[in-house]
Protein backbone atom coordinates (compact mmCIF):
# COMPACT_ATOMS: atom_id res chain seq x y z
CA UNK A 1 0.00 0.00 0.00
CA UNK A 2 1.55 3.37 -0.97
CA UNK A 3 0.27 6.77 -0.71
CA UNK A 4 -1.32 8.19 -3.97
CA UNK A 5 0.87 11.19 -3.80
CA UNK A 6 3.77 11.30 -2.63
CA UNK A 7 6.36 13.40 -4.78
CA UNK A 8 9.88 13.61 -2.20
CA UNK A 9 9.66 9.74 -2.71
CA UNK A 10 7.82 8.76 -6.43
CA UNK A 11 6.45 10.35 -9.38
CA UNK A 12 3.56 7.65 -9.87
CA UNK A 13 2.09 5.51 -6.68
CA UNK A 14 1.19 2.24 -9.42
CA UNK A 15 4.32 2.81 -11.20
CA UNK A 16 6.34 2.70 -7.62
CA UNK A 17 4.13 -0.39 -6.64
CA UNK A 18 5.18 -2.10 -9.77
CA UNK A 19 8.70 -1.87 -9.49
CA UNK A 20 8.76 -2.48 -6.03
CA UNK A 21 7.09 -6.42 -6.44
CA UNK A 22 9.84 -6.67 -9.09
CA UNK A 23 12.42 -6.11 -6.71
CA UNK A 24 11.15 -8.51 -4.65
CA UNK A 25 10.30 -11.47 -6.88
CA UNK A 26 12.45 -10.76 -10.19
CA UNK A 27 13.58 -14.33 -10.87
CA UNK A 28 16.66 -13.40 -12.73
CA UNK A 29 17.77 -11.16 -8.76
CA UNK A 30 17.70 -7.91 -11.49
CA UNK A 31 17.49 -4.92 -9.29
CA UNK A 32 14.58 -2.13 -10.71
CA UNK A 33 16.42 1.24 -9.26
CA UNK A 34 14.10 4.08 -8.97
CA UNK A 35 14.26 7.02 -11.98
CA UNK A 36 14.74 4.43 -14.55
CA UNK A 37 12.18 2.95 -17.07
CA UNK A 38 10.71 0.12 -15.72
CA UNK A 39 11.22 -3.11 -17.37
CA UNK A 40 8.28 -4.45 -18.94
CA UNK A 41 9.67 -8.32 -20.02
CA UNK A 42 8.33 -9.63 -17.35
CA UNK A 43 5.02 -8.73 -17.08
CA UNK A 44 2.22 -10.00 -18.91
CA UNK A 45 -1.34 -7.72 -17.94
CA UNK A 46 -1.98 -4.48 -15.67
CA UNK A 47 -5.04 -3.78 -14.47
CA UNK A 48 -5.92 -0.56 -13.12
CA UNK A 49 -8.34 1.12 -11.07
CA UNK A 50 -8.39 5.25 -10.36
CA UNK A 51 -10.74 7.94 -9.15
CA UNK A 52 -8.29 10.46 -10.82
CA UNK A 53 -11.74 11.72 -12.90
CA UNK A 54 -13.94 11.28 -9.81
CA UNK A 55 -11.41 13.27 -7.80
CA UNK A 56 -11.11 16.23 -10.44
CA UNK A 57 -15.11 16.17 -10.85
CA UNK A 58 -15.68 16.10 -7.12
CA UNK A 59 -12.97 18.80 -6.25
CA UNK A 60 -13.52 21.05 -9.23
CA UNK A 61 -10.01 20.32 -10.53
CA UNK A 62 -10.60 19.87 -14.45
CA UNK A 63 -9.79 21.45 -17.55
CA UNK A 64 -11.18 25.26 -17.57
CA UNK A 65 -13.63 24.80 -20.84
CA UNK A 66 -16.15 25.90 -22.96
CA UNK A 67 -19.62 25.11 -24.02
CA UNK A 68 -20.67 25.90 -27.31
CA UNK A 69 -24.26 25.30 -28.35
CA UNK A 70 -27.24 26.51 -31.04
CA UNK A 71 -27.95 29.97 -31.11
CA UNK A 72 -30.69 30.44 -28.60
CA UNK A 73 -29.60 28.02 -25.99
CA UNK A 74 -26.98 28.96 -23.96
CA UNK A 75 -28.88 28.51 -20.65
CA UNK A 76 -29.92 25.24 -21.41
CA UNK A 77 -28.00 23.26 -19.47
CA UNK A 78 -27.83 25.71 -16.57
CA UNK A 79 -31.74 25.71 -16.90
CA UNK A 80 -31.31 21.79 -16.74
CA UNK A 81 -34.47 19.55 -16.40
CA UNK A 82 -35.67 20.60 -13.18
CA UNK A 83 -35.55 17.42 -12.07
CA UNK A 84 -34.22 16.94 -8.11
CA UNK A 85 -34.30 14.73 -5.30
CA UNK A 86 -36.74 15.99 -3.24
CA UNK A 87 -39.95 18.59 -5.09
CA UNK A 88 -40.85 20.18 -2.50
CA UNK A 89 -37.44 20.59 -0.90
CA UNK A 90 -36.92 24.62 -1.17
CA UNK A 91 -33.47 24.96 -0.16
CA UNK A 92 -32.78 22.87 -3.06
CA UNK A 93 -29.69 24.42 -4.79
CA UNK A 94 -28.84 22.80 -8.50
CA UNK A 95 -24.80 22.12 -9.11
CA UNK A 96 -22.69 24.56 -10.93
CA UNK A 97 -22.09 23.98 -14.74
CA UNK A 98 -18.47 22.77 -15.59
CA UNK A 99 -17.77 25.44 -18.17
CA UNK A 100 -16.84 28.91 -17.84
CA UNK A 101 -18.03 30.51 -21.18
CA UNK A 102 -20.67 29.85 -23.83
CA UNK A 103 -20.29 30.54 -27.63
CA UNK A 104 -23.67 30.39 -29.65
CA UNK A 105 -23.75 29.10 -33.11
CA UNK A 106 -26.22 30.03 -35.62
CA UNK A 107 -27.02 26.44 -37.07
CA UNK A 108 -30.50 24.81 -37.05
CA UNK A 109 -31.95 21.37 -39.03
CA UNK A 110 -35.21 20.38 -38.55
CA UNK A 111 -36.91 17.22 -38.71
CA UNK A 112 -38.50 16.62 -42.09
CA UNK A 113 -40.87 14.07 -41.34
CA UNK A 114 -42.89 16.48 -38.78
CA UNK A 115 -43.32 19.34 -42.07
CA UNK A 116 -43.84 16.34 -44.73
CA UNK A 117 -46.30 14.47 -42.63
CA UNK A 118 -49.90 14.26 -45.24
CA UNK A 119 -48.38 15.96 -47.95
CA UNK A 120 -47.92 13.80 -51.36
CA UNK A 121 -44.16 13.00 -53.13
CA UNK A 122 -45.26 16.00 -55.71
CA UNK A 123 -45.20 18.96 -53.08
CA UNK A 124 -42.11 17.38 -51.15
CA UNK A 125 -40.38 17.30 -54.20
CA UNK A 126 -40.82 20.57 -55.30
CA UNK A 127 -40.26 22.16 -51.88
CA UNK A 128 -36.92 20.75 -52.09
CA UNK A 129 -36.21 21.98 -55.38
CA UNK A 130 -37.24 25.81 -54.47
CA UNK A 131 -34.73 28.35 -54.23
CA UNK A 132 -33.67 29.21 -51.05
CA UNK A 133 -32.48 32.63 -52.20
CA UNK A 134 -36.00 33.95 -53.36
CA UNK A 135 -37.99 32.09 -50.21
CA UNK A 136 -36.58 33.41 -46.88
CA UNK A 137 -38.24 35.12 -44.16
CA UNK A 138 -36.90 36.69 -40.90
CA UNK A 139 -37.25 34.65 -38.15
CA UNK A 140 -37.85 36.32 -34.59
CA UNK A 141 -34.96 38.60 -34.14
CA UNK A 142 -35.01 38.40 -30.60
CA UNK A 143 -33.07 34.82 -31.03
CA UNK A 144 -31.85 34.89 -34.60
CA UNK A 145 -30.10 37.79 -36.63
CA UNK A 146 -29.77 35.50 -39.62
CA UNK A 147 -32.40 35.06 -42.42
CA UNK A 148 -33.68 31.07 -42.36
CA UNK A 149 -35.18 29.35 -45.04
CA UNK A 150 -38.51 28.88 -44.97
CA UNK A 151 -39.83 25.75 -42.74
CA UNK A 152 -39.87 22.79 -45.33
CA UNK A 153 -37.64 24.43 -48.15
CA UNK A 154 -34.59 22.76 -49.08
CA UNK A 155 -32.94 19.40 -49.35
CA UNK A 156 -34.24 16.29 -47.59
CA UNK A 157 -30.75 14.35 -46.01
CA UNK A 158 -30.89 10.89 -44.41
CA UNK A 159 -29.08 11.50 -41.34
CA UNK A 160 -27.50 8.85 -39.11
CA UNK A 161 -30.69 7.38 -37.62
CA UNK A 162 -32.14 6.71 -40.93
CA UNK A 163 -34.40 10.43 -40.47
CA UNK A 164 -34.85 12.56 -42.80
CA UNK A 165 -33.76 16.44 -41.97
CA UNK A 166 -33.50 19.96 -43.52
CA UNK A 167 -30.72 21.91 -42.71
CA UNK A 168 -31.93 25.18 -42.16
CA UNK A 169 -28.72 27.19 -40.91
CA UNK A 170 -24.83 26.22 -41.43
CA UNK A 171 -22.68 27.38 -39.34
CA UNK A 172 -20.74 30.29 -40.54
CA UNK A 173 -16.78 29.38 -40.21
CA UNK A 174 -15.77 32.58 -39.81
CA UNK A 175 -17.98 33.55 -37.11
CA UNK A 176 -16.89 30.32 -35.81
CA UNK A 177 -13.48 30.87 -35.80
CA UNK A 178 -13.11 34.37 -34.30
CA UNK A 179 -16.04 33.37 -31.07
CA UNK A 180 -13.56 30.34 -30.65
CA UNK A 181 -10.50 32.74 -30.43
CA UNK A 182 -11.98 34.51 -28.02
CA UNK A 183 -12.46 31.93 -25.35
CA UNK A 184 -8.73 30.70 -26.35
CA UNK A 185 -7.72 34.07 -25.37
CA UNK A 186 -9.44 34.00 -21.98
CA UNK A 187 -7.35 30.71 -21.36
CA UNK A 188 -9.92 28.62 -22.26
CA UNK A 189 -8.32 24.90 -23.39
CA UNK A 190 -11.28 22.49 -23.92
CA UNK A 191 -14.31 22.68 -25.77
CA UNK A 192 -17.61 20.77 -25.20
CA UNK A 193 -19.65 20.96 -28.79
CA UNK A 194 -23.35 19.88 -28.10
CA UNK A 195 -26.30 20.96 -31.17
CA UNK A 196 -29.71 20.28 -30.73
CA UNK A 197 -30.72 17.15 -33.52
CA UNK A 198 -26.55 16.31 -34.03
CA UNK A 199 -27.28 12.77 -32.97
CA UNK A 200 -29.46 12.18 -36.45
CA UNK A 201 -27.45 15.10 -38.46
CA UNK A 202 -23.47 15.67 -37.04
CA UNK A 203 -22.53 17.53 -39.73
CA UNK A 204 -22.41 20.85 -37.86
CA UNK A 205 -20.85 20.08 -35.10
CA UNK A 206 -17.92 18.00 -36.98
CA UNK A 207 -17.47 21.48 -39.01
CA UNK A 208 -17.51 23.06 -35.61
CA UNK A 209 -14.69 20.64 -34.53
CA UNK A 210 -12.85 20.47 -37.54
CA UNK A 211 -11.98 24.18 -37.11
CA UNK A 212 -11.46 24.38 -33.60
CA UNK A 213 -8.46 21.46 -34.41
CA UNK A 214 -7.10 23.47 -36.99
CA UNK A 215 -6.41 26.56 -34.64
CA UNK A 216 -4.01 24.33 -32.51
CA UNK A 217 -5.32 25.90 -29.20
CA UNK A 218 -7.22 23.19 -26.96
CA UNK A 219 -6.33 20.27 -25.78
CA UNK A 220 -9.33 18.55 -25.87
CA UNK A 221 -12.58 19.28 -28.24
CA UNK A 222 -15.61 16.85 -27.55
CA UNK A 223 -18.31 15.93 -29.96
CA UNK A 224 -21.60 15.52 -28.67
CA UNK A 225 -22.44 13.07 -31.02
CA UNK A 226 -19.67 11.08 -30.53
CA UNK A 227 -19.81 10.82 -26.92
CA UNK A 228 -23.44 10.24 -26.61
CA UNK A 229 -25.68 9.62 -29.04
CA UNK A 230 -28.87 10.24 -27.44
CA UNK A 231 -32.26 12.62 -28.31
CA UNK A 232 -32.14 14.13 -25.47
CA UNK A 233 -29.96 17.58 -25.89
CA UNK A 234 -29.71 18.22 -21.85
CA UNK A 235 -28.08 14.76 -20.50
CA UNK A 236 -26.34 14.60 -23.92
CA UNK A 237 -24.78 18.25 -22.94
CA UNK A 238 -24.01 17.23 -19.60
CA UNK A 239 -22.16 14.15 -21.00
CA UNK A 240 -19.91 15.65 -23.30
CA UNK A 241 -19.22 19.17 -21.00
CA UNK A 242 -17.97 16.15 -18.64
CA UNK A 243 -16.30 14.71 -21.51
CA UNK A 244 -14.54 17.93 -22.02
CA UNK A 245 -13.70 19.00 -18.54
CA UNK A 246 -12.54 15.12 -17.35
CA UNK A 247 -10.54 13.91 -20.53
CA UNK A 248 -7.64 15.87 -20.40
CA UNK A 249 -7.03 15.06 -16.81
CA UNK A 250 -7.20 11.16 -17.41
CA UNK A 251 -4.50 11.95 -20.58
CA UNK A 252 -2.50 13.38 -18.49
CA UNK A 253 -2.87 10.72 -15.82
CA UNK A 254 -2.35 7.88 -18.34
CA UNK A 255 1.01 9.79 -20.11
CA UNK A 256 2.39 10.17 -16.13
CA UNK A 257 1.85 6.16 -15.84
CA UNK A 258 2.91 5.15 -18.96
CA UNK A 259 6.31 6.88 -18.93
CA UNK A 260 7.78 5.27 -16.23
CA UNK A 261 8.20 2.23 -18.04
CA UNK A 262 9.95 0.97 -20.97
CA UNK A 263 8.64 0.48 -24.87
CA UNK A 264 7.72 -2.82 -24.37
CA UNK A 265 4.21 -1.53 -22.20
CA UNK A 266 2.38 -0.43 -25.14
CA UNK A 267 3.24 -2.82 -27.24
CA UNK A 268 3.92 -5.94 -25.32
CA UNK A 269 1.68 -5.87 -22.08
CA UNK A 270 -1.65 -5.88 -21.93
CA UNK A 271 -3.06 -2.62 -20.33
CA UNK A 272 -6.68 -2.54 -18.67
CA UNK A 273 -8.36 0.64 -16.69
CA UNK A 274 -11.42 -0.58 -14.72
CA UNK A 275 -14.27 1.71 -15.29
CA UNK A 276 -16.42 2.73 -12.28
């Protein structure tokens, strides 16, 4: 048993454990000094257990991060689902989000089946071969300041899920890129990337992603889509902010591990973390 932390002795507590046992029951009597790489020829599995993301979730300790969302909902997730342990408990206090700053994109698909629902092949087909240029309208401006097509013009796309959407809104990547700048400037080094219908149509939020890698400024961007995908926008956000704000702590846990020992323990020993 050795303390988790203890720096004046070890870098890494399993790492120290490890070379320790080999000490003691090496076969060939081949001392393991501490500060070298530990050899790895004689052992055949590790199997790990940590609360290194329970700890950072618990104490606050993550990456500082971002949400960004569809235009409209950036107090989703602080809004939540109301749902709580007790209803008619009125001290009841909901937990603090995990990210510091929001960046609203102006994206949007709809569902097509819920505008196509009664009407024959005919009208389908021609709404999707109107021009989007001569059939806008302005929606609300109190929520948008772009000009949407009109509901049920455009392209029908099979997404994911085998459903039909319309995009209605791409993101802009300009916009994109100069909202994302600004939270890198603020210090801001992960990104959680949660639309509302990206788990039938990920398109936007890959784009999104796509240009937040190219800037070379965050450590860690996570898709909502490819975290969890789920209908339901509000656990799906709180999956991937967690995804966001946990991941590069674990990295940096497993890279601290895995450098204490020699080639041979990525490519010769088999390496298992037990998942609570």
């Amino acid at each position: 048993k050795l303390l988790s932390v203890d720096p004046s002795n070890y870098d890494d507590a399993p790492t120290e454990g490890i070379r320790r046992i080999l000490n003691e029951y090496d076969p060939n009597g081949k001392k393991h000094p501490r500060g070298e790489a530990v050899d790895t020829s004689l052992i055949g599995s590790i199997r790990m257990g940590t609360t290194v993301a329970t700890n950072a979730l618990l104490e606050r300790e993550g990456e500082r991060m971002g949400l960004v969302i569809t235009k409209g909902f950036k107090d989703l997730l602080q809004i939540n689902n109301q749902t709580r342990s007790d209803i008619f408990d009125l001290t009841c206090k909901a937990p603090k989000v995990l990210y510091e700053e929001v960046v609203e994109v102006d994206e949007r698909v709809m569902l097509a089946e819920f505008f196509d629902e009664g009407k024959s092949q005919a009208t389908i087909d021609l709404l999707e071969t109107q021009s989007l240029e001569e059939d806008v309208q302005n929606v609300s401006s109190r929520y948008y300041t772009s000009k949407w097509p009109k509901a049920g013009v455009g392209k029908r796309i099979r997404g994911i899920t085998g459903e039909k959407v319309i995009p209605l809104c791409s993101p802009d990547p300009d916009k994109i890129r100069n909202s994302l700048q600004s939270l890198a400037d603020k210090g801001i080094k992960s990104l959680a990337i949660v639309f509302l219908h990206s788990y039938v149509y990920p398109e936007h939020e890959i784009l999104v992603g796509d240009i937040a890698k190219s800037m070379n400024c965050f450590t860690e961007i996570s898709l909502s889509h490819e975290v969890m995908s789920m209908v339901k926008v509000v656990p799906r956000g709180f999956t991937v902010s967690a995804s966001a704000y946990l991941t590069p702590k674990i990295t940096e846990y497993l890279a601290g591990f895995t450098k204490g020992f020699d080639a041979g323990l990525m490519n010769n020993v088999r390496l298992d973390f037990m998942k609570s």
